[in-house]
Protein backbone atom coordinates (compact mmCIF):
# COMPACT_ATOMS: atom_id res chain seq x y z
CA UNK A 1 -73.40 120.92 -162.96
CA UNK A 2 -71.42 121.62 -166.14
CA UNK A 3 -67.94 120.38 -165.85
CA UNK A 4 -65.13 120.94 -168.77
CA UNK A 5 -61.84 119.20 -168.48
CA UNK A 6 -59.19 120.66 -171.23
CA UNK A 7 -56.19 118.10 -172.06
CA UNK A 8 -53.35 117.94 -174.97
CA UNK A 9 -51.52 121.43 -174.53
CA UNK A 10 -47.67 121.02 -174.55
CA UNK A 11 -44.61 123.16 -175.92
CA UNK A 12 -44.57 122.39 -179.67
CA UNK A 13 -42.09 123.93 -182.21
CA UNK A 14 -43.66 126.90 -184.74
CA UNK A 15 -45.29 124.78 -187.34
CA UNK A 16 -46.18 121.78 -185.70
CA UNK A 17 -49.43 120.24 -184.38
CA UNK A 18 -51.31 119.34 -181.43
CA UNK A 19 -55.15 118.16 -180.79
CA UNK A 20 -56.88 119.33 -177.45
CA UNK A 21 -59.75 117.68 -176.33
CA UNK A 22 -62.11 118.62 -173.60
CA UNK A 23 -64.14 116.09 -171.61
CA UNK A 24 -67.49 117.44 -171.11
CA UNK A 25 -70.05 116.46 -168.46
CA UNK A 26 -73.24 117.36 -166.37
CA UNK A 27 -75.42 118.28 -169.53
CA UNK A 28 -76.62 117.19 -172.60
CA UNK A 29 -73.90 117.03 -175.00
CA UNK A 30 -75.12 115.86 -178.36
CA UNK A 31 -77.50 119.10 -177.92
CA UNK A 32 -75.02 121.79 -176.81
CA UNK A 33 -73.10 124.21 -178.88
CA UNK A 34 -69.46 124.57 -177.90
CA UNK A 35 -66.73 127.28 -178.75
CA UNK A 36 -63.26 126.97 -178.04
CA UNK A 37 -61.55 130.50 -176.17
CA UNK A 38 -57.73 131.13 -175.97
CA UNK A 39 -55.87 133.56 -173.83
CA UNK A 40 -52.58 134.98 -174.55
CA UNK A 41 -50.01 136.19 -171.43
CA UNK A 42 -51.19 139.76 -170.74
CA UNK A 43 -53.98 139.83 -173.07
CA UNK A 44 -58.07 139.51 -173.03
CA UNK A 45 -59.96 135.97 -173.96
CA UNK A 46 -59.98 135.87 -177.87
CA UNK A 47 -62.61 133.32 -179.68
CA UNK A 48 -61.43 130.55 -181.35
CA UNK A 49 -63.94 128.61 -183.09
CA UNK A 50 -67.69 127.47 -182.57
CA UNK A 51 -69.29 123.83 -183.44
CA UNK A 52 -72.94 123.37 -183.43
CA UNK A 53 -74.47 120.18 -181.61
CA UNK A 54 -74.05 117.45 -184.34
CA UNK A 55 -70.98 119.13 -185.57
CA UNK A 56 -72.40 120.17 -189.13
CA UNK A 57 -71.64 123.89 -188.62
CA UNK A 58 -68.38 125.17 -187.68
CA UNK A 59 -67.10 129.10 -187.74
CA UNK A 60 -63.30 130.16 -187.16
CA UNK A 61 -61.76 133.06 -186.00
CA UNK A 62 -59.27 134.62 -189.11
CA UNK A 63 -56.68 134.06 -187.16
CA UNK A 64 -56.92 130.28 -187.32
CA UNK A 65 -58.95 130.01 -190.26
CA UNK A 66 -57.38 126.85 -192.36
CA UNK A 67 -55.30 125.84 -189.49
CA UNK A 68 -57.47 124.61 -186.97
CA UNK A 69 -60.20 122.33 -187.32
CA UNK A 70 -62.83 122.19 -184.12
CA UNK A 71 -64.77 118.74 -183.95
CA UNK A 72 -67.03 116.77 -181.51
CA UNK A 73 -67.53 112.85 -180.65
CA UNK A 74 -70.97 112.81 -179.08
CA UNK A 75 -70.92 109.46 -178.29
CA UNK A 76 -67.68 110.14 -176.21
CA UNK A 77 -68.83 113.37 -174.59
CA UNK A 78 -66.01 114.80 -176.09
CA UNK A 79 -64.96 118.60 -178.03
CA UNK A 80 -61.53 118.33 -179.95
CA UNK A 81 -59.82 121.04 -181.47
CA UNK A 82 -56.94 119.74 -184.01
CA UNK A 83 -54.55 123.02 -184.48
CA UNK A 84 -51.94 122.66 -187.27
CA UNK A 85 -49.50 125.02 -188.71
CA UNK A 86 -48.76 126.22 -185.02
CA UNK A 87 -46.96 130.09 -184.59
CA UNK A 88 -45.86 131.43 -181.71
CA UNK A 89 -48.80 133.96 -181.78
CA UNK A 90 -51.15 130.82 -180.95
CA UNK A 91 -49.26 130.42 -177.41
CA UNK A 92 -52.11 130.73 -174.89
CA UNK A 93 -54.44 128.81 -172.52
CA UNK A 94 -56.96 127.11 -174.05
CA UNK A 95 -60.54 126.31 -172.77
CA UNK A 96 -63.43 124.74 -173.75
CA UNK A 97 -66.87 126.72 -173.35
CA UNK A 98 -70.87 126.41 -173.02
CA UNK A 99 -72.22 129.08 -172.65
CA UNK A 100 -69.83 131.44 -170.69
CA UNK A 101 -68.67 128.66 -168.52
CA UNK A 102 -64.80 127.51 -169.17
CA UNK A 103 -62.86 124.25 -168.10
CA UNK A 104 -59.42 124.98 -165.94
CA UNK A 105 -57.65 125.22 -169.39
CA UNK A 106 -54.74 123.87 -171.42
CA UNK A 107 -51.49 125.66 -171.77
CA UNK A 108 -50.14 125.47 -175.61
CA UNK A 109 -46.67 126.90 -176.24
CA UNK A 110 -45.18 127.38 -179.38
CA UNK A 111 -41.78 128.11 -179.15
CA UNK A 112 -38.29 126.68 -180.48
């Protein structure tokens, strides 16, 4: 069955950078769109971004637009999302999804 491991969150001052990746097994990969999903303490799942199967399309949410990049290493079985520029408004879990179905997350804090 689909299983999504999220690693890299951390606490990370307002303006720095971290890369999650997410692990991804139990289906074809190199085939699969993925989308990365954040939620904030108290609040609803908010999209993130989407990558298409060989990684040549690639949408953003406004709210990261510029600041995050979302990438893929088929080979590796492997989603990344590099997020730069980090504000204390991007503090949230993070998960990896395919098709409704999410990892156990990574917490990213932004805070100094």
């Amino acid at each position: 069955q689909v299983q999504l491991v999220e690693s890299g969150g951390g606490l990370v001052q307002p303006g720095g950078s971290l890369r999650l990746s997410c692990a991804a097994s139990g289906f074809t990969f190199r085939t699969s769109p993925m989308s990365w999903v954040r939620q904030a303490p108290g609040k609803g799942l908010e999209w993130v971004s989407d990558i298409n199967g060989s990684g040549s399309f690639t949408t953003y949410a406004d709210s990261v637009k510029g600041r995050f990049t979302i990438s893929r290493d088929n080979a590796k079985n492997t989603l990344y999302l590099q997020m730069n520029s980090l504000k204390p408004d991007d503090t949230a879990v993070y998960y990896c999804t395919k098709e409704g179905v999410r990892g156990q997350g990574t917490q990213v804090t932004v805070a100094s």
